[in-house]
N, C-alpha and C. Protein backbone atom coordinates (compact mmCIF):
# COMPACT_ATOMS: atom_id res chain seq x y z
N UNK A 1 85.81 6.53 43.67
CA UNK A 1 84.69 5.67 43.60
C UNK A 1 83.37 6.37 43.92
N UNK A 2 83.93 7.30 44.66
CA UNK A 2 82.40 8.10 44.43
C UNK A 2 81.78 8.66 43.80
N UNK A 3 82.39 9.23 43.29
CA UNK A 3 81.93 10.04 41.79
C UNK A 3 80.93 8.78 41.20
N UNK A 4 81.55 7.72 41.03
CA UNK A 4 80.82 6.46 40.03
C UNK A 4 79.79 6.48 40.71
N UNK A 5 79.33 5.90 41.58
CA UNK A 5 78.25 5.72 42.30
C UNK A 5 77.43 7.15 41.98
N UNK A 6 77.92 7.80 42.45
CA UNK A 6 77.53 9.79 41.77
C UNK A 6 76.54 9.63 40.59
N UNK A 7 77.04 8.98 39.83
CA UNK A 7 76.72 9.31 38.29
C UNK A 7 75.64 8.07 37.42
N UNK A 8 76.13 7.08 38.48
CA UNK A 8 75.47 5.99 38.18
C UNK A 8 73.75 6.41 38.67
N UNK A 9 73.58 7.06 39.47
CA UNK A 9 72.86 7.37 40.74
C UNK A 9 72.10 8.25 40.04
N UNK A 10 72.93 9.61 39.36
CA UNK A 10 71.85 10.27 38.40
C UNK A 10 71.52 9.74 37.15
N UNK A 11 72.44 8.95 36.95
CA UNK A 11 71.52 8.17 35.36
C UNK A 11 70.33 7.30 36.03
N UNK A 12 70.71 6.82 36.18
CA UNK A 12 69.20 6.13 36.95
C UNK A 12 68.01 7.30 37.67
N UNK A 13 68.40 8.16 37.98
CA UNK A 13 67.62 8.99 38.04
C UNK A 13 66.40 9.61 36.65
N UNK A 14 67.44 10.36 36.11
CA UNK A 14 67.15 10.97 35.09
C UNK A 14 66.34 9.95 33.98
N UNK A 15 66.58 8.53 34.07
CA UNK A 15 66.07 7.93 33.59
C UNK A 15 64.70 7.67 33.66
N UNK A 16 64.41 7.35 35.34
CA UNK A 16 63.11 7.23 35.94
C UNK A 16 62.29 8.49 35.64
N UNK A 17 62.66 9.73 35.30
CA UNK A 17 62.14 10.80 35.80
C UNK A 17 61.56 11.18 33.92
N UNK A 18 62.37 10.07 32.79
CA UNK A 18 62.14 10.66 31.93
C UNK A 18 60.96 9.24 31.54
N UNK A 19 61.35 8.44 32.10
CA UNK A 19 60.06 7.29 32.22
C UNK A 19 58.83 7.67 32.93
N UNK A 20 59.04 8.70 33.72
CA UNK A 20 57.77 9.50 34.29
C UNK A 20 57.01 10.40 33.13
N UNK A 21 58.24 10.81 33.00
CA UNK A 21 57.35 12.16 31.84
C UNK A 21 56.61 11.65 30.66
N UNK A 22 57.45 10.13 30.24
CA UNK A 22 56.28 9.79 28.80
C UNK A 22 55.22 8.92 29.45
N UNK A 23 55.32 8.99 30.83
CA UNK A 23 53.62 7.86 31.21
C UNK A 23 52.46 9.28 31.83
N UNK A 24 53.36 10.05 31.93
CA UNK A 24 52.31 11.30 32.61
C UNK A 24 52.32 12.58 31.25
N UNK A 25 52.84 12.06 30.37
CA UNK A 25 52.20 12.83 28.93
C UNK A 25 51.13 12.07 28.61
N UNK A 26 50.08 12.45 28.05
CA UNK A 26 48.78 12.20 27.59
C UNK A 26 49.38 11.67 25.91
N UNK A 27 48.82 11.32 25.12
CA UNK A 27 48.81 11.65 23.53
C UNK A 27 48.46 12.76 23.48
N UNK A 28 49.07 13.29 21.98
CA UNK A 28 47.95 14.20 21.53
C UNK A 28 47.31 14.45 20.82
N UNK A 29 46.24 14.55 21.11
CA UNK A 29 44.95 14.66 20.66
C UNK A 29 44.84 15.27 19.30
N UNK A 30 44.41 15.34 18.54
CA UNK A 30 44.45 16.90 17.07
C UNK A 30 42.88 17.88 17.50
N UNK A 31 43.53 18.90 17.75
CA UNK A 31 42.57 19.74 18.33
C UNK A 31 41.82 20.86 17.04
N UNK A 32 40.44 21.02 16.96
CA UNK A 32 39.72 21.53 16.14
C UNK A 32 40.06 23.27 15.58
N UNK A 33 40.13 23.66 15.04
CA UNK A 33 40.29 24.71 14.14
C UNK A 33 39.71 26.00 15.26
N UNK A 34 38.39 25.62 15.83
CA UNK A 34 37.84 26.82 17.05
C UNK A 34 38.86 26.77 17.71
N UNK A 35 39.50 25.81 18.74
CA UNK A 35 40.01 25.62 19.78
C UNK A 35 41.22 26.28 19.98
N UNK A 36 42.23 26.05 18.47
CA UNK A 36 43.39 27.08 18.06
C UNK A 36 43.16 28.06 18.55
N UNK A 37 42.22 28.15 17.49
CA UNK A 37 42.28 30.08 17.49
C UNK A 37 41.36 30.42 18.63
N UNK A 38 40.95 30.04 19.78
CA UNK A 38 40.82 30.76 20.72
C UNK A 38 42.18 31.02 21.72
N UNK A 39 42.81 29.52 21.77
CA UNK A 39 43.86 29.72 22.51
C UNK A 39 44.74 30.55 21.94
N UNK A 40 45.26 30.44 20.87
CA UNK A 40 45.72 31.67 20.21
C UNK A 40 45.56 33.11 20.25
N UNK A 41 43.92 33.48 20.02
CA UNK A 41 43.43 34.55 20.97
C UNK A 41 43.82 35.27 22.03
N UNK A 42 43.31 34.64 23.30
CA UNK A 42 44.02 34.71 24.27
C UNK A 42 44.97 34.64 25.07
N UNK A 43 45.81 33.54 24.36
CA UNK A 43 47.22 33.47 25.10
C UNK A 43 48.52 34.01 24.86
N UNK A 44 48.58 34.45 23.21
CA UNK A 44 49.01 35.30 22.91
C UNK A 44 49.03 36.77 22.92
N UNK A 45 47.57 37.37 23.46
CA UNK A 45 47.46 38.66 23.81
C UNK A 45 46.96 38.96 22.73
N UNK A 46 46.13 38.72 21.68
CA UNK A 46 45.47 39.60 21.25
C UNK A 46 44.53 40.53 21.37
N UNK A 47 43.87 39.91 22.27
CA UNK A 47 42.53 40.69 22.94
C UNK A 47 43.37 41.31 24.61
N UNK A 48 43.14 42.40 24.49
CA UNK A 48 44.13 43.10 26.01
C UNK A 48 42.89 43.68 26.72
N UNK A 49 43.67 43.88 27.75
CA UNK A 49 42.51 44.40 28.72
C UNK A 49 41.94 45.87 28.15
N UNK A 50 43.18 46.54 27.22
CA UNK A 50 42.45 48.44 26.47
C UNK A 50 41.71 47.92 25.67
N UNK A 51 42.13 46.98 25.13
CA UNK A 51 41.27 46.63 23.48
C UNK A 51 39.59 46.47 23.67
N UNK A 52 39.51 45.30 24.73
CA UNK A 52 38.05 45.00 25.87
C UNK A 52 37.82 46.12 25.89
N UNK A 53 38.46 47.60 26.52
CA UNK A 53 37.08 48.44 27.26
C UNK A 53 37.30 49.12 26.04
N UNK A 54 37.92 49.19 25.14
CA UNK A 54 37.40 50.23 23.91
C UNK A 54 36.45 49.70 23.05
N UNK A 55 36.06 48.27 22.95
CA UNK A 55 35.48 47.87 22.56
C UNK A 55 33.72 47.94 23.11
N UNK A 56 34.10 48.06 24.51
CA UNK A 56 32.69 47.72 25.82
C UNK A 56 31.53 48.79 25.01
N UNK A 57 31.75 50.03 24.54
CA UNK A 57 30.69 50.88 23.90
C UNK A 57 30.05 50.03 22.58
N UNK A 58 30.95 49.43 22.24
CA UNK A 58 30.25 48.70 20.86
C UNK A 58 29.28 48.07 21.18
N UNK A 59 29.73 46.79 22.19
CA UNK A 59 29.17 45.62 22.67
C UNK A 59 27.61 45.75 23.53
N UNK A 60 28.34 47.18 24.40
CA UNK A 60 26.78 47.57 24.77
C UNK A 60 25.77 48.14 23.84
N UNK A 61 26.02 48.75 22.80
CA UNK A 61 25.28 49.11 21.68
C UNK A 61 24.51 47.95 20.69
N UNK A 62 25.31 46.99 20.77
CA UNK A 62 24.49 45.47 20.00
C UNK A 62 23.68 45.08 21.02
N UNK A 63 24.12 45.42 22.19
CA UNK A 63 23.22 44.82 23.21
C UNK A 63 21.95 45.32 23.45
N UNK A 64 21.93 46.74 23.39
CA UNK A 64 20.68 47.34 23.46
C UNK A 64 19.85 47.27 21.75
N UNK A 65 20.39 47.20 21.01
CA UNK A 65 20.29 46.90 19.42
C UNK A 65 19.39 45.06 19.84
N UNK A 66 19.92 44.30 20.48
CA UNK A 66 19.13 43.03 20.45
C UNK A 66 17.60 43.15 21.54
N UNK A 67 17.71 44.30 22.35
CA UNK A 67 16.85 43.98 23.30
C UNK A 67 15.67 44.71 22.62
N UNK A 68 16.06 46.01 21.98
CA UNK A 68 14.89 46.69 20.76
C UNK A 68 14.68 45.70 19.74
N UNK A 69 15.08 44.90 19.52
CA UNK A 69 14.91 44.00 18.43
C UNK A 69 13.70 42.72 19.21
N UNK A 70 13.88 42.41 20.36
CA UNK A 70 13.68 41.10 20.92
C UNK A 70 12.10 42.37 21.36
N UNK A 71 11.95 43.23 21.45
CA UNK A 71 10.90 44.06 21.96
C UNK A 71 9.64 44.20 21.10
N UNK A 72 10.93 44.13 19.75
CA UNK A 72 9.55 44.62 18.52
C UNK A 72 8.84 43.72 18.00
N UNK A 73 9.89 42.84 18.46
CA UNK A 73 9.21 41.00 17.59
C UNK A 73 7.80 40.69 18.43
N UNK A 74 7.90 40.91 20.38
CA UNK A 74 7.26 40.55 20.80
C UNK A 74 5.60 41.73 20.95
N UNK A 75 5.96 42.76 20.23
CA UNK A 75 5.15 44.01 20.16
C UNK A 75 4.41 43.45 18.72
N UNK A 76 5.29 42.82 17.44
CA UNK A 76 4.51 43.09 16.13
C UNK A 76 3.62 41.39 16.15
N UNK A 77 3.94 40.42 17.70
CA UNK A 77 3.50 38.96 18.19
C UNK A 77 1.86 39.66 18.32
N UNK A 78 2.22 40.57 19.47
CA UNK A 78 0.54 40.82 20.39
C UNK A 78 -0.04 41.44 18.89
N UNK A 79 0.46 42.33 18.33
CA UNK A 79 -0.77 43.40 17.07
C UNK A 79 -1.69 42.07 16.79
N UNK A 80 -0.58 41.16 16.35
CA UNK A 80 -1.23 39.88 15.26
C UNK A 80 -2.55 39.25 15.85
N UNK A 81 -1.90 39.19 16.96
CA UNK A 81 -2.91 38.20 17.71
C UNK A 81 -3.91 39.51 18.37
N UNK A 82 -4.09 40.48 18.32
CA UNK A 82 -5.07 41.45 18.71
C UNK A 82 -5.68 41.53 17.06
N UNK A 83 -5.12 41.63 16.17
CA UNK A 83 -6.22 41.78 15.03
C UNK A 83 -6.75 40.54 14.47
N UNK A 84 -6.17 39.20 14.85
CA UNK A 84 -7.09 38.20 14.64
C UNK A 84 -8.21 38.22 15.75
N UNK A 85 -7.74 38.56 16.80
CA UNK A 85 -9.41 38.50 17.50
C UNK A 85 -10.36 39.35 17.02
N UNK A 86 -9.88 40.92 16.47
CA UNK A 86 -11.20 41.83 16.02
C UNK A 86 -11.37 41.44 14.78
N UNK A 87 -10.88 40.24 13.99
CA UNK A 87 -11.48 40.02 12.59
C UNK A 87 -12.71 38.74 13.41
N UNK A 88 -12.45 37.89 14.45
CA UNK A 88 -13.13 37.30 14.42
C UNK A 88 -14.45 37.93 14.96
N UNK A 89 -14.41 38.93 15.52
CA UNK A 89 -15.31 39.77 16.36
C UNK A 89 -16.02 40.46 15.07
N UNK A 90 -15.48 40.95 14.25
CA UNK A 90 -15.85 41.52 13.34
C UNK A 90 -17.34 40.50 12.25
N UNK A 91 -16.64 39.46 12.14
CA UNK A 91 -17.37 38.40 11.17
C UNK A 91 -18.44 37.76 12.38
N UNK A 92 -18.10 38.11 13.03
CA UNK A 92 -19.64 37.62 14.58
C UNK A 92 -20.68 38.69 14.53
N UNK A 93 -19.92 39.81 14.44
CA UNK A 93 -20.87 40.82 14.44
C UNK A 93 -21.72 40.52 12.72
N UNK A 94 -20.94 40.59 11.91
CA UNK A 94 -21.83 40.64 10.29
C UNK A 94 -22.65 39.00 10.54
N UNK A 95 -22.23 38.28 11.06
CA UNK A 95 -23.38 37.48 11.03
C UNK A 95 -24.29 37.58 11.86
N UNK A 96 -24.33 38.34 13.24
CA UNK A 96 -25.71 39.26 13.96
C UNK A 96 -26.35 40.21 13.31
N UNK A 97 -25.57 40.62 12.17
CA UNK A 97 -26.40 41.83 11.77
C UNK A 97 -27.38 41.15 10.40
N UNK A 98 -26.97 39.93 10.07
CA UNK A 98 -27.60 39.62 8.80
C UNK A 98 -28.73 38.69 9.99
N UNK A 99 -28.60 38.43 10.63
CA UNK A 99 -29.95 37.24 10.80
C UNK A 99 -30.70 38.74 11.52
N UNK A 100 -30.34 39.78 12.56
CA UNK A 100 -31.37 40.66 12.51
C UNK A 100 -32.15 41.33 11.52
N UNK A 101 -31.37 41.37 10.38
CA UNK A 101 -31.74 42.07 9.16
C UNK A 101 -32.96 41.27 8.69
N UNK A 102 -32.45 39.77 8.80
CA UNK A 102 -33.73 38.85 8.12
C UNK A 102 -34.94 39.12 9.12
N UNK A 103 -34.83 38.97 10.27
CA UNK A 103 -35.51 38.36 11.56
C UNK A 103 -36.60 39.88 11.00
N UNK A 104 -36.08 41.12 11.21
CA UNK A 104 -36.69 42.31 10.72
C UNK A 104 -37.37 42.40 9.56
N UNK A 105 -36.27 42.23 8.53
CA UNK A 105 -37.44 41.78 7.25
C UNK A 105 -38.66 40.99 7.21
N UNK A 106 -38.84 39.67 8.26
CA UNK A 106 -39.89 38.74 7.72
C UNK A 106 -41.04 39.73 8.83
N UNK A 107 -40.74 40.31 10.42
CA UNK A 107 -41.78 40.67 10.89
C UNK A 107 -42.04 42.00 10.31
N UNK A 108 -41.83 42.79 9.36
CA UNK A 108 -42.39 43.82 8.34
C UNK A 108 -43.11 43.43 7.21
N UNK A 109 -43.19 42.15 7.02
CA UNK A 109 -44.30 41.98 6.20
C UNK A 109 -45.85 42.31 6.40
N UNK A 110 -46.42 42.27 5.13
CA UNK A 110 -47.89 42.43 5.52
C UNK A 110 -48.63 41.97 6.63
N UNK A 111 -48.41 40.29 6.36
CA UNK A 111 -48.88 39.12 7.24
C UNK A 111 -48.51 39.33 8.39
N UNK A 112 -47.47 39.65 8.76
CA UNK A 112 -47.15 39.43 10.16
C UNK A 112 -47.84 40.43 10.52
N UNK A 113 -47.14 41.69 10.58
CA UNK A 113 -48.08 42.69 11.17
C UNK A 113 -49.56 42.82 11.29
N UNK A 114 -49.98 42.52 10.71
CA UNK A 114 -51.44 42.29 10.74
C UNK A 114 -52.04 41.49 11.99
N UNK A 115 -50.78 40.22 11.72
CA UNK A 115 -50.97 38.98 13.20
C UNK A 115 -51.01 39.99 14.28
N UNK A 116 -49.83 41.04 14.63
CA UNK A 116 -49.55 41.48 15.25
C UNK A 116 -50.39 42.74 15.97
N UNK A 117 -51.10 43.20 15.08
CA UNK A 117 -52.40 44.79 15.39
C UNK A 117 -53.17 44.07 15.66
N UNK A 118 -53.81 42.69 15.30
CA UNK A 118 -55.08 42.23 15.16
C UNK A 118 -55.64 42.28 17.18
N UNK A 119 -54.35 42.25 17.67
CA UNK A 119 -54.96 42.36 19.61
C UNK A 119 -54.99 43.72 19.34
N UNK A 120 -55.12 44.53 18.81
CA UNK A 120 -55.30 45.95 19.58
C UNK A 120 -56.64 46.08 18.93
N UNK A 121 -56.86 45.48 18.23
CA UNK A 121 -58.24 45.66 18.20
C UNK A 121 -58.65 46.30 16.30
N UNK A 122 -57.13 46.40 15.41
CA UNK A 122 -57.18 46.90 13.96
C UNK A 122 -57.29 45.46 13.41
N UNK A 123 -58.03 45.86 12.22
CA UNK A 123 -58.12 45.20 11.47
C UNK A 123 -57.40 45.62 9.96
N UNK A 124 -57.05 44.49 9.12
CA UNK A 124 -56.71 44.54 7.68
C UNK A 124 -57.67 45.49 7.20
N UNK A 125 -57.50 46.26 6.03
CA UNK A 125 -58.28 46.40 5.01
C UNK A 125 -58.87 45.65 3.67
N UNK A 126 -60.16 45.26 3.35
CA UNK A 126 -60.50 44.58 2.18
C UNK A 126 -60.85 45.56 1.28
N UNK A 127 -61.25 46.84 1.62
CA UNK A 127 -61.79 47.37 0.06
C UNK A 127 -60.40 48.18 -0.04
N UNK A 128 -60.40 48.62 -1.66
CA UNK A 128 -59.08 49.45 -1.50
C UNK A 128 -59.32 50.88 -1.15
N UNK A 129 -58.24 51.75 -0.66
CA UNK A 129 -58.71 53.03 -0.34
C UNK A 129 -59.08 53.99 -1.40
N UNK A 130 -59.47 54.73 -0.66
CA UNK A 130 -60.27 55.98 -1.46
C UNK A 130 -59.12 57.30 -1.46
N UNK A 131 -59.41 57.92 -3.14
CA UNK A 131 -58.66 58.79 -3.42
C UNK A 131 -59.35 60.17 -3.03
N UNK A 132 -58.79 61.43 -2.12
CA UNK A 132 -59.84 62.47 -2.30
C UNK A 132 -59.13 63.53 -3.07
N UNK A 133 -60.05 63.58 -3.30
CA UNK A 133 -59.83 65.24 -4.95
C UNK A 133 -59.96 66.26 -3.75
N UNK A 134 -59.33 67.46 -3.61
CA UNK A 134 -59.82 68.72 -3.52
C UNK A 134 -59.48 69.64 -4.73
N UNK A 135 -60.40 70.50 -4.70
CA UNK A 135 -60.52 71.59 -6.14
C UNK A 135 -59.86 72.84 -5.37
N UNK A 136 -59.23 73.84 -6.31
CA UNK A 136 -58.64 75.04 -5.59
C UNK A 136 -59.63 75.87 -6.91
């Protein structure tokens, strides 16, 4: 009679324990195409710890490859913005040089200058000048 009790004892066991396992299984889920193949990746050993450091020269080489890259972008940023300021510097200057140009042109006229000698004490001319001949 013991045995029965025995056996009765692990079926009821084994039972509970397999009523455990389908309430503490999750569903499952359908997992995305990345997710595979990383676990796959790694859990299978494709990537090993030799494979990593034979690889580490590559990796540091893209790496310094992105930081010359991330250097030049921010080197060919400043040129841009340094030659838009000397174009605007440039077109400031041609428009100082054209209103001096005028400002110069109008006080080289006759009139003005004239305004201008008349305090020192010169005057205009009214008759026209005189030509002199010398004879050899």
């Amino acid at each position: 009679m013991n045995n029965q009790f025995k056996k009765n004892r692990e079926e009821e066991e084994l039972a509970l324990l397999e009523a455990e396992e389908k309430e503490v299984q999750k569903p499952v889920q359908p997992e995305g195409n990345t997710m595979v193949f990383f676990r796959k990746l790694f859990t299978e050993g494709v990537v090993s710890k030799e494979a990593a450091t034979e690889v580490l020269p590559f990796l540091v080489f893209l790496c310094v490859l992105g930081m010359i890259y991330i250097g030049n972008s921010h080197m060919a940023i400043t040129n841009i913005r340094n030659i838009d300021k000397l174009k605007k510097e440039v077109t400031e200057l041609g428009y100082e040089y054209k209103s001096l140009k005028a400002e110069l042109m109008f006080k080289s006229k006759l009139t003005e200058v004239a305004k201008k000698v008349d305090t020192l004490g010169i005057k205009e001319l009214i008759e026209p000048p005189k030509k002199i001949m010398v004879e050899r």
